[in-house]
PDB file of N, CA and C in Angstrom:
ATOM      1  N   UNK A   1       0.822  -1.211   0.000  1.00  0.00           N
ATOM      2  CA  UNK A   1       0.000   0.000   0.000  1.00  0.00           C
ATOM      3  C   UNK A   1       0.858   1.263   0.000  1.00  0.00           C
ATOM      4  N   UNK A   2       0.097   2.263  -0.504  1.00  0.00           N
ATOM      5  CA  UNK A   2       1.283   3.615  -0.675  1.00  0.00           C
ATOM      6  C   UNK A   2       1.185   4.495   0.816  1.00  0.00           C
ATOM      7  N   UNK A   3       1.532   5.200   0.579  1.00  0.00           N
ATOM      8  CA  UNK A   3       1.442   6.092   1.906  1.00  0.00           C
ATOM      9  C   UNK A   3       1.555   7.616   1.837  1.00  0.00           C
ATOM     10  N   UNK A   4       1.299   8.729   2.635  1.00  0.00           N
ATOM     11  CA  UNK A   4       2.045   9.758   2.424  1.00  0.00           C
ATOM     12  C   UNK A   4       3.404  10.637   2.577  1.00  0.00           C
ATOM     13  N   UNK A   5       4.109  11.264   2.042  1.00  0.00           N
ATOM     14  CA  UNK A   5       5.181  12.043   2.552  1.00  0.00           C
ATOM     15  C   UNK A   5       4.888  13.716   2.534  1.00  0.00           C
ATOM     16  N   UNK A   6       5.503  14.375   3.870  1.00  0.00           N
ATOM     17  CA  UNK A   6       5.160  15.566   3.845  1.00  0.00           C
ATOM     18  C   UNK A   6       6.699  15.933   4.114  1.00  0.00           C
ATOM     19  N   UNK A   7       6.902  16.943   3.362  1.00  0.00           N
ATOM     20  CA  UNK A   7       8.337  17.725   2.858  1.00  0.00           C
ATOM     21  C   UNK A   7       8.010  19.027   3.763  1.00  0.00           C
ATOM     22  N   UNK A   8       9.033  19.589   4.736  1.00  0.00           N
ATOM     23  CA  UNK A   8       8.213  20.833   5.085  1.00  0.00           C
ATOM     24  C   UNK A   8      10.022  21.469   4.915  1.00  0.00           C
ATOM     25  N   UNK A   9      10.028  22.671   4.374  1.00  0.00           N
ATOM     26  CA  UNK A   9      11.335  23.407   3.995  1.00  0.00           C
ATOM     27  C   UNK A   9      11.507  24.476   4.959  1.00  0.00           C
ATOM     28  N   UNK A  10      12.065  24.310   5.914  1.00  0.00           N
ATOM     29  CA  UNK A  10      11.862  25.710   6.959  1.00  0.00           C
ATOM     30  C   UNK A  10      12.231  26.950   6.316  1.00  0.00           C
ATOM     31  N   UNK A  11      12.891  27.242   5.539  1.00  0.00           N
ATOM     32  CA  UNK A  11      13.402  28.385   5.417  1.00  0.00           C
ATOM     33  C   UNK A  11      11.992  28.740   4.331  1.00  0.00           C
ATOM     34  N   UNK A  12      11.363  28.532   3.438  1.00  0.00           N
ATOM     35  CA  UNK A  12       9.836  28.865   3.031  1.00  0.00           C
ATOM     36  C   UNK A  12       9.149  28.765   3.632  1.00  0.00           C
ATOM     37  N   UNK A  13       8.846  28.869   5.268  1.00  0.00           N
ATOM     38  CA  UNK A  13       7.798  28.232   5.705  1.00  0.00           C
ATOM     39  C   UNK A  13       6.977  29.477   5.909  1.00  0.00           C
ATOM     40  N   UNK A  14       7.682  30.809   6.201  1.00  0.00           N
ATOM     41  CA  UNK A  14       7.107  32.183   6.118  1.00  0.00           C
ATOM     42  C   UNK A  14       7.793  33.109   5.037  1.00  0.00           C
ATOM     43  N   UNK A  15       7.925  32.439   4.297  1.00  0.00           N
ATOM     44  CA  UNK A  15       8.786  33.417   3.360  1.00  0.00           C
ATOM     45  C   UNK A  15       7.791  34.022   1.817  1.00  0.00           C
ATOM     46  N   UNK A  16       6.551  32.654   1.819  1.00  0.00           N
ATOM     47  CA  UNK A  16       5.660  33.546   0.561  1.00  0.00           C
ATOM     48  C   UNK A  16       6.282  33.037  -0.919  1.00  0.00           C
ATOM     49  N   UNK A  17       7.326  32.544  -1.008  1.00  0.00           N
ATOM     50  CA  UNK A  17       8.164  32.388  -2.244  1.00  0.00           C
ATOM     51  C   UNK A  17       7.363  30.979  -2.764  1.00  0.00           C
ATOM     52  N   UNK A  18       7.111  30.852  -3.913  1.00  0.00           N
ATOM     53  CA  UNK A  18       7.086  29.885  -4.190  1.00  0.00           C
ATOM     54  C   UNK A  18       7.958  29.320  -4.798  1.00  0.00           C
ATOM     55  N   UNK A  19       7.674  27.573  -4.629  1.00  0.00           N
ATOM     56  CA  UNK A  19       8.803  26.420  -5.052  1.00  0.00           C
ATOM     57  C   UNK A  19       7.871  25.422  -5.354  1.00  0.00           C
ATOM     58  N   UNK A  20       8.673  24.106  -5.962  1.00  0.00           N
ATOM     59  CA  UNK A  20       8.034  23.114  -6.578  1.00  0.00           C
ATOM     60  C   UNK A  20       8.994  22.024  -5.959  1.00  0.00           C
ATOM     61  N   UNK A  21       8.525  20.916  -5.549  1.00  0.00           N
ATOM     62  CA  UNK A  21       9.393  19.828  -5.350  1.00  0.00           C
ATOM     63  C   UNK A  21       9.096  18.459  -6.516  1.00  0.00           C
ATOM     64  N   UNK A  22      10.591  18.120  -6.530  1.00  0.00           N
ATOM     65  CA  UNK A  22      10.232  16.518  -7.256  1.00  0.00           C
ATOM     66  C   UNK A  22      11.203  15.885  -6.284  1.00  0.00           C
ATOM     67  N   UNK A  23      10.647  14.268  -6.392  1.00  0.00           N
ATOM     68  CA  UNK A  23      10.983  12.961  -6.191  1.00  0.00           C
ATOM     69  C   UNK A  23      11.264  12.507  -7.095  1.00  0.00           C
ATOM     70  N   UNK A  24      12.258  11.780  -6.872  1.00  0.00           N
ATOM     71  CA  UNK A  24      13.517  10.728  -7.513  1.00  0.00           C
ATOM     72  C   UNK A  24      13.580   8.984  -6.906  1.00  0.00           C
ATOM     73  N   UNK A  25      13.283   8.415  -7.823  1.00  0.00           N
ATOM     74  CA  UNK A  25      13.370   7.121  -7.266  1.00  0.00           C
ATOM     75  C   UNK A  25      14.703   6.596  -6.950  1.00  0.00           C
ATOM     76  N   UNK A  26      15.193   5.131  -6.630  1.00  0.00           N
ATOM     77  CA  UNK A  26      16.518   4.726  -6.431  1.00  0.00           C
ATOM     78  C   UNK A  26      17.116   4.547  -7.303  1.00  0.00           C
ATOM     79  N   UNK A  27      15.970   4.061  -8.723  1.00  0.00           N
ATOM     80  CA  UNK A  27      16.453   3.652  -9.951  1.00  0.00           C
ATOM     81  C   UNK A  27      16.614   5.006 -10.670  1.00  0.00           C
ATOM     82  N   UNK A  28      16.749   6.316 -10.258  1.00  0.00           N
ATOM     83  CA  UNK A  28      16.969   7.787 -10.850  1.00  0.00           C
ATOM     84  C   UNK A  28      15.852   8.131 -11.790  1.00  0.00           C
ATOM     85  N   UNK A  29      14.722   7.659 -11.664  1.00  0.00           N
ATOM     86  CA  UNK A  29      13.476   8.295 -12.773  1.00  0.00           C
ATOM     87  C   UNK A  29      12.464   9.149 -11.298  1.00  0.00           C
ATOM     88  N   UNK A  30      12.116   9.799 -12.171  1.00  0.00           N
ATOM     89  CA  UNK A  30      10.996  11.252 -11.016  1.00  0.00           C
ATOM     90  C   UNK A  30      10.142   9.917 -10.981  1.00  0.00           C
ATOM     91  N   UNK A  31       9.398  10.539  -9.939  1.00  0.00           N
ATOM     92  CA  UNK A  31       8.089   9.907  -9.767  1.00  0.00           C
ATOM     93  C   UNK A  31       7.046  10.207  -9.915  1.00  0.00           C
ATOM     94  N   UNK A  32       6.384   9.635 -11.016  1.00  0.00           N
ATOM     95  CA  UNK A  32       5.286  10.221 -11.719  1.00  0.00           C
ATOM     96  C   UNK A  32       3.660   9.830 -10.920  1.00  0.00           C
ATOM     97  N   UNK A  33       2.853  10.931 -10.883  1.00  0.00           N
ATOM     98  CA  UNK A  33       1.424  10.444 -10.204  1.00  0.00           C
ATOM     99  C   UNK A  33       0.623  10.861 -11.398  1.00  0.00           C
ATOM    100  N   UNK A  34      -0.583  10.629 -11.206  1.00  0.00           N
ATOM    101  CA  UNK A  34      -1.873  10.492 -11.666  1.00  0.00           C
ATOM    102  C   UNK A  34      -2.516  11.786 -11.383  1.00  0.00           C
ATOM    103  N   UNK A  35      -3.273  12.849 -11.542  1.00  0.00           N
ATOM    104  CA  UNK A  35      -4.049  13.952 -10.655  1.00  0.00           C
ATOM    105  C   UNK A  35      -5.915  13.007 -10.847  1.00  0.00           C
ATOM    106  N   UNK A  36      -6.627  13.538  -9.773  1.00  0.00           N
ATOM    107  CA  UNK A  36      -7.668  13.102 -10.556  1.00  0.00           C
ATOM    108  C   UNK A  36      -8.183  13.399 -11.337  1.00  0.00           C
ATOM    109  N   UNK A  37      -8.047  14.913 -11.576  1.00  0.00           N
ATOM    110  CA  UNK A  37      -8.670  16.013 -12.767  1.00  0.00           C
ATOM    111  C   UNK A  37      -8.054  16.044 -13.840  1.00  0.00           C
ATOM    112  N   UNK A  38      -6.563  15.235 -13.802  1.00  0.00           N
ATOM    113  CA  UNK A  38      -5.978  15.781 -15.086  1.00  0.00           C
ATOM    114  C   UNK A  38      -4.574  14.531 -15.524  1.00  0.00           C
ATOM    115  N   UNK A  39      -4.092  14.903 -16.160  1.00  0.00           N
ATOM    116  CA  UNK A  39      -2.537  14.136 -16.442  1.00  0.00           C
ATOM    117  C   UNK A  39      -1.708  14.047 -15.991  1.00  0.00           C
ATOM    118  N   UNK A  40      -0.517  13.006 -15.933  1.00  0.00           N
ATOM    119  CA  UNK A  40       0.901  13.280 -15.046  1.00  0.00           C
ATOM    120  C   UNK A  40       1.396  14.312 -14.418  1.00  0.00           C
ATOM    121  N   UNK A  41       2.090  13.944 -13.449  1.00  0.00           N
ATOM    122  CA  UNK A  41       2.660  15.465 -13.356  1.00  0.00           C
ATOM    123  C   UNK A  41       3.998  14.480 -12.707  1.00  0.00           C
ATOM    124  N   UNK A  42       4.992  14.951 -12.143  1.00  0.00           N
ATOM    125  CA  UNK A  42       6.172  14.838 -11.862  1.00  0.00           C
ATOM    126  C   UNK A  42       6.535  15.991 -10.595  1.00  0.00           C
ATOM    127  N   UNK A  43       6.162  17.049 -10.624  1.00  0.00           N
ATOM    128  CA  UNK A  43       6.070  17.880  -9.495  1.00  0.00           C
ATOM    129  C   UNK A  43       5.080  18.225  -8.350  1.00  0.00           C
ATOM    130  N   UNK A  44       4.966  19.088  -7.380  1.00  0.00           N
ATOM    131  CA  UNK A  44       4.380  19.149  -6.747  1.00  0.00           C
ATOM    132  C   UNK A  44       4.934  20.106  -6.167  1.00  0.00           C
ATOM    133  N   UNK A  45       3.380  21.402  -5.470  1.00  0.00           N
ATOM    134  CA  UNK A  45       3.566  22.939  -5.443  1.00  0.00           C
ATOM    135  C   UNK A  45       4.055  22.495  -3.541  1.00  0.00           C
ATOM    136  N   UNK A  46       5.082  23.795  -3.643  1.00  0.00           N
ATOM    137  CA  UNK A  46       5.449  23.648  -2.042  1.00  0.00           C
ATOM    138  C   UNK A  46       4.737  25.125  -1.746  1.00  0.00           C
ATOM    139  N   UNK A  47       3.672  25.008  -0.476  1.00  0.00           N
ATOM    140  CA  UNK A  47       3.156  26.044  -0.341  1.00  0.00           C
ATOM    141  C   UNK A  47       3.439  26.419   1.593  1.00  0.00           C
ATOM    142  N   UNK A  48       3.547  27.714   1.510  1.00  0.00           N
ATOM    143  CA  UNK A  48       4.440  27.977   3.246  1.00  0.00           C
ATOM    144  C   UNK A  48       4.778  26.951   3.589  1.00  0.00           C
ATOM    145  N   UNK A  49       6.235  26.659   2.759  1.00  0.00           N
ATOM    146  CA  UNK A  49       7.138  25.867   3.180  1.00  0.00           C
ATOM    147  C   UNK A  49       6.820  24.469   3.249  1.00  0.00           C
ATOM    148  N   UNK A  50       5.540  23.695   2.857  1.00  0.00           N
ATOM    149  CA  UNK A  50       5.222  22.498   3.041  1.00  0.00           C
ATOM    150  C   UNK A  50       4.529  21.889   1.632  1.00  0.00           C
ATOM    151  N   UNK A  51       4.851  20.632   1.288  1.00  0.00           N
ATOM    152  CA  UNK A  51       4.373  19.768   0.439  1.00  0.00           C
ATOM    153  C   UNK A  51       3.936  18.604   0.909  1.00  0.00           C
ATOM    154  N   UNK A  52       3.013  17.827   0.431  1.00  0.00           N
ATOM    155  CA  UNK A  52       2.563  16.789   0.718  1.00  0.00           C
ATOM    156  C   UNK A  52       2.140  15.983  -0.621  1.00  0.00           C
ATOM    157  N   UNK A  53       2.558  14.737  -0.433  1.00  0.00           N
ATOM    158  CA  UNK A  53       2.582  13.733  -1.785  1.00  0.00           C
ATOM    159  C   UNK A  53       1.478  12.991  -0.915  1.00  0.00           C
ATOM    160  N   UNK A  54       0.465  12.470  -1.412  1.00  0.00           N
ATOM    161  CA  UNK A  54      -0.587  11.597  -0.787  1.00  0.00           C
ATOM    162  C   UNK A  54      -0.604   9.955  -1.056  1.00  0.00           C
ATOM    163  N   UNK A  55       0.178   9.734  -2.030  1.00  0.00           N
ATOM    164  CA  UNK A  55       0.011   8.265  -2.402  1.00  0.00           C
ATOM    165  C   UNK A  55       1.468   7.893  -2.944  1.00  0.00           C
ATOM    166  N   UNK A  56       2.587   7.828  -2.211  1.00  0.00           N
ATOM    167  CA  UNK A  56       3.560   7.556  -2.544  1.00  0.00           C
ATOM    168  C   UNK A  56       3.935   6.141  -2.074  1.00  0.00           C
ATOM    169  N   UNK A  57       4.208   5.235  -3.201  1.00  0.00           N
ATOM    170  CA  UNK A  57       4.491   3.763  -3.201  1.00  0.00           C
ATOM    171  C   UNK A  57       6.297   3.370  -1.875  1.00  0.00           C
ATOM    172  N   UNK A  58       6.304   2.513  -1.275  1.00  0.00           N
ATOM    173  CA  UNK A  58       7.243   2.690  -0.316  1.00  0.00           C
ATOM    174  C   UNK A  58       8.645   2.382  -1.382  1.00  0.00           C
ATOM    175  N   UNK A  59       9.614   2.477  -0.916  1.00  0.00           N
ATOM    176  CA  UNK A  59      10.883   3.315  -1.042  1.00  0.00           C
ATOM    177  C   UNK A  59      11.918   4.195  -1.102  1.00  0.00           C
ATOM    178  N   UNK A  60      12.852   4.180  -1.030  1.00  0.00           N
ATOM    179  CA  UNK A  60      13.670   5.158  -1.010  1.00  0.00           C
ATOM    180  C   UNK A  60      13.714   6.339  -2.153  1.00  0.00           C
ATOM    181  N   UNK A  61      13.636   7.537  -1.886  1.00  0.00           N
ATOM    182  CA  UNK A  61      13.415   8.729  -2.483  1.00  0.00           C
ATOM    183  C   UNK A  61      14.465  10.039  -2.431  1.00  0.00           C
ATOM    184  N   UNK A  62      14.835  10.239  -3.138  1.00  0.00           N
ATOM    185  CA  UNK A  62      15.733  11.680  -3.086  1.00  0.00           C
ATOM    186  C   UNK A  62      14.637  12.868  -3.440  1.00  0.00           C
ATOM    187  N   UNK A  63      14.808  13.790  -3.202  1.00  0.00           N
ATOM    188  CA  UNK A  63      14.072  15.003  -2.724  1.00  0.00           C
ATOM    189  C   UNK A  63      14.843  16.737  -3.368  1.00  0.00           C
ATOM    190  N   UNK A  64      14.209  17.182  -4.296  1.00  0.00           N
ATOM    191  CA  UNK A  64      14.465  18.272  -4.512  1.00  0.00           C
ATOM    192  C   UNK A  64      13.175  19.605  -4.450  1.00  0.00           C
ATOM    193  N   UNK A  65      13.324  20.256  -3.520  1.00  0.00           N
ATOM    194  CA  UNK A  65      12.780  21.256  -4.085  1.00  0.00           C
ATOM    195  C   UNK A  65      13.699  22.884  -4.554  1.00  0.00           C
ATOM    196  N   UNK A  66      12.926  23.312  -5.897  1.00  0.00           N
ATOM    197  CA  UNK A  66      13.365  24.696  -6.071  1.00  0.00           C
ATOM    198  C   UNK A  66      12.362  25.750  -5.904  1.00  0.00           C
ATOM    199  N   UNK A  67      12.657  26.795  -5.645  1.00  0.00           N
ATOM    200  CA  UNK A  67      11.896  27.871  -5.277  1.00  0.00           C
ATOM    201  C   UNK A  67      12.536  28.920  -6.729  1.00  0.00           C
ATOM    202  N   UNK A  68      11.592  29.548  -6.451  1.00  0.00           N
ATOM    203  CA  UNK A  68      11.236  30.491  -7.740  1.00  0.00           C
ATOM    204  C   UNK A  68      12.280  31.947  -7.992  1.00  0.00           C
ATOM    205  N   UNK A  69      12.719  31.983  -6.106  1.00  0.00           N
ATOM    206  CA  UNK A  69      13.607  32.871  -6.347  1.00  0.00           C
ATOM    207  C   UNK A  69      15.383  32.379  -6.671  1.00  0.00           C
ATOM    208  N   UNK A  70      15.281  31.369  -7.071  1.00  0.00           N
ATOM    209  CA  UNK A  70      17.171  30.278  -7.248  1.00  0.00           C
ATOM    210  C   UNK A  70      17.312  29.549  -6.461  1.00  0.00           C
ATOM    211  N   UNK A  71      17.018  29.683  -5.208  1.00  0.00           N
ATOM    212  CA  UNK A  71      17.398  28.947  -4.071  1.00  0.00           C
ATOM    213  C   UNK A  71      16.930  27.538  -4.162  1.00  0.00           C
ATOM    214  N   UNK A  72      17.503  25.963  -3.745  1.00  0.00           N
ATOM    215  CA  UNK A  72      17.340  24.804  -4.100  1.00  0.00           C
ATOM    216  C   UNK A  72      17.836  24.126  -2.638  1.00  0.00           C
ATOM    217  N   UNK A  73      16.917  23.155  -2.294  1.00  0.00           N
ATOM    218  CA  UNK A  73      17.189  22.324  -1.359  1.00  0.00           C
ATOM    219  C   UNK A  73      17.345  20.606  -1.832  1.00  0.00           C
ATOM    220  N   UNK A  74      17.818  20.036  -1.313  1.00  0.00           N
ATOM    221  CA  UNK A  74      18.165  18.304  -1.377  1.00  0.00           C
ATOM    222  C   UNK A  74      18.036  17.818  -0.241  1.00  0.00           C
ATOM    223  N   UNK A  75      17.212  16.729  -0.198  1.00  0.00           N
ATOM    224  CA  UNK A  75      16.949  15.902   1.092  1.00  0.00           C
ATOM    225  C   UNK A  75      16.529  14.370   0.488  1.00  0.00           C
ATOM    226  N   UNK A  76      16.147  13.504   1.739  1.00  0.00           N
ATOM    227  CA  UNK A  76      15.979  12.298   1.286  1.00  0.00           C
ATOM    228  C   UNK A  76      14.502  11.811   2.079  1.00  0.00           C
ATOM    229  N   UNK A  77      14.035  10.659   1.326  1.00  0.00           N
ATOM    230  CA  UNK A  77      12.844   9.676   2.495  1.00  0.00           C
ATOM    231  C   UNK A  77      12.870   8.418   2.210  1.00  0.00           C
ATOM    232  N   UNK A  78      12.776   7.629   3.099  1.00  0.00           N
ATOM    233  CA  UNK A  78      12.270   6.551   2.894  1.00  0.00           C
ATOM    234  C   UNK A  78      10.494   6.260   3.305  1.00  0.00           C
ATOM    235  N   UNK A  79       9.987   5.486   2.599  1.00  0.00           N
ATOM    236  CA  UNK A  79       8.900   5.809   3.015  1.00  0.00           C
ATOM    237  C   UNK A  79       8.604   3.888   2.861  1.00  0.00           C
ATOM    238  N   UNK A  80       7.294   3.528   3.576  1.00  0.00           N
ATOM    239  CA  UNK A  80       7.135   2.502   3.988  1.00  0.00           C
ATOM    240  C   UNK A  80       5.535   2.268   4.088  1.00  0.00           C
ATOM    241  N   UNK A  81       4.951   1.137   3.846  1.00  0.00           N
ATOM    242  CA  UNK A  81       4.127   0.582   3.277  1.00  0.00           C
ATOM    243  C   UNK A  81       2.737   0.998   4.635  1.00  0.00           C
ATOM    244  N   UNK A  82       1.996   1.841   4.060  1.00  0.00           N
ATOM    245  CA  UNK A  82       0.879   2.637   4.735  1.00  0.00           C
ATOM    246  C   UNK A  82       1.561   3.170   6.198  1.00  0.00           C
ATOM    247  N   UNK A  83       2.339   3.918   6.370  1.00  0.00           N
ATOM    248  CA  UNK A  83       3.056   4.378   7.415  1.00  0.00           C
ATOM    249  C   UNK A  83       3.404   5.857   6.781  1.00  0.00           C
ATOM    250  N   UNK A  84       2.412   6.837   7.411  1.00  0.00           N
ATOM    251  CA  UNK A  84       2.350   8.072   7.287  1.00  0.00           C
ATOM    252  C   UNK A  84       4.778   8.849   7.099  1.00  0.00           C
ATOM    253  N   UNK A  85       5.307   9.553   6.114  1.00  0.00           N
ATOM    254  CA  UNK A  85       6.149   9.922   6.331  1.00  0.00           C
ATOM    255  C   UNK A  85       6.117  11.469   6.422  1.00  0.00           C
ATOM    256  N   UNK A  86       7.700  11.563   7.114  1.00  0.00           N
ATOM    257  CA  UNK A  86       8.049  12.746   7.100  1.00  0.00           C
ATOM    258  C   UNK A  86       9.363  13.752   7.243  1.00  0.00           C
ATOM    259  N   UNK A  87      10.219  14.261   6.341  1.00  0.00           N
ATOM    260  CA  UNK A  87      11.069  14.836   6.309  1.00  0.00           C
ATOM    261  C   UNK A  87      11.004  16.660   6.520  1.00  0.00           C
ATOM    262  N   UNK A  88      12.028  16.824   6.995  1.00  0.00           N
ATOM    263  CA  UNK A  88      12.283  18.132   7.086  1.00  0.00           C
ATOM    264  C   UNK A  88      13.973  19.013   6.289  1.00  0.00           C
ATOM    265  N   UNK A  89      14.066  19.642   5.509  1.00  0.00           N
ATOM    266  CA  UNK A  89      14.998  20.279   4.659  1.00  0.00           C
ATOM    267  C   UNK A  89      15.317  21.074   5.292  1.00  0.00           C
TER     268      UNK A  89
END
């Protein structure tokens, strides 16, 4: 079963800037979801400093988000089979 991961970036968390995060699998391909309204996507909006992926399959994940003004963070998750996750950047 998948689970969720929530990304929270302290330094956006009051800052207003927007950013986008992607996930990276082990095998180095993004991780692609489904929307229900619409087509793939590969990203996901980081809003005051926090993202949340809702159905992420368990494994290991590398973690990028960029923000709109240059600035770029790298982090990691493992995530695990219906067991809520959570990282902090």
């Amino acid at each position: 079963p998948a689970t969720s991961l929530r990304v929270r970036v302290k330094d956006l968390v009051q800052g207003g800037v927007q950013a986008t995060l992607t996930v990276t699998g082990s095998d180095g391909r993004r991780y692609l979801n489904v929307r229900p309204w619409g087509p793939l996507h590969d990203q996901w909006r980081v809003q005051d400093g926090v993202a949340i992926i809702d159905a992420l399959p368990p494994g290991n994940w590398s973690l990028r988000v960029e923000a709109a003004d240059g600035r770029s963070w790298q982090g990691s998750a493992v995530t695990r089979p219906g067991v809520p996750a959570e990282t902090e950047m």
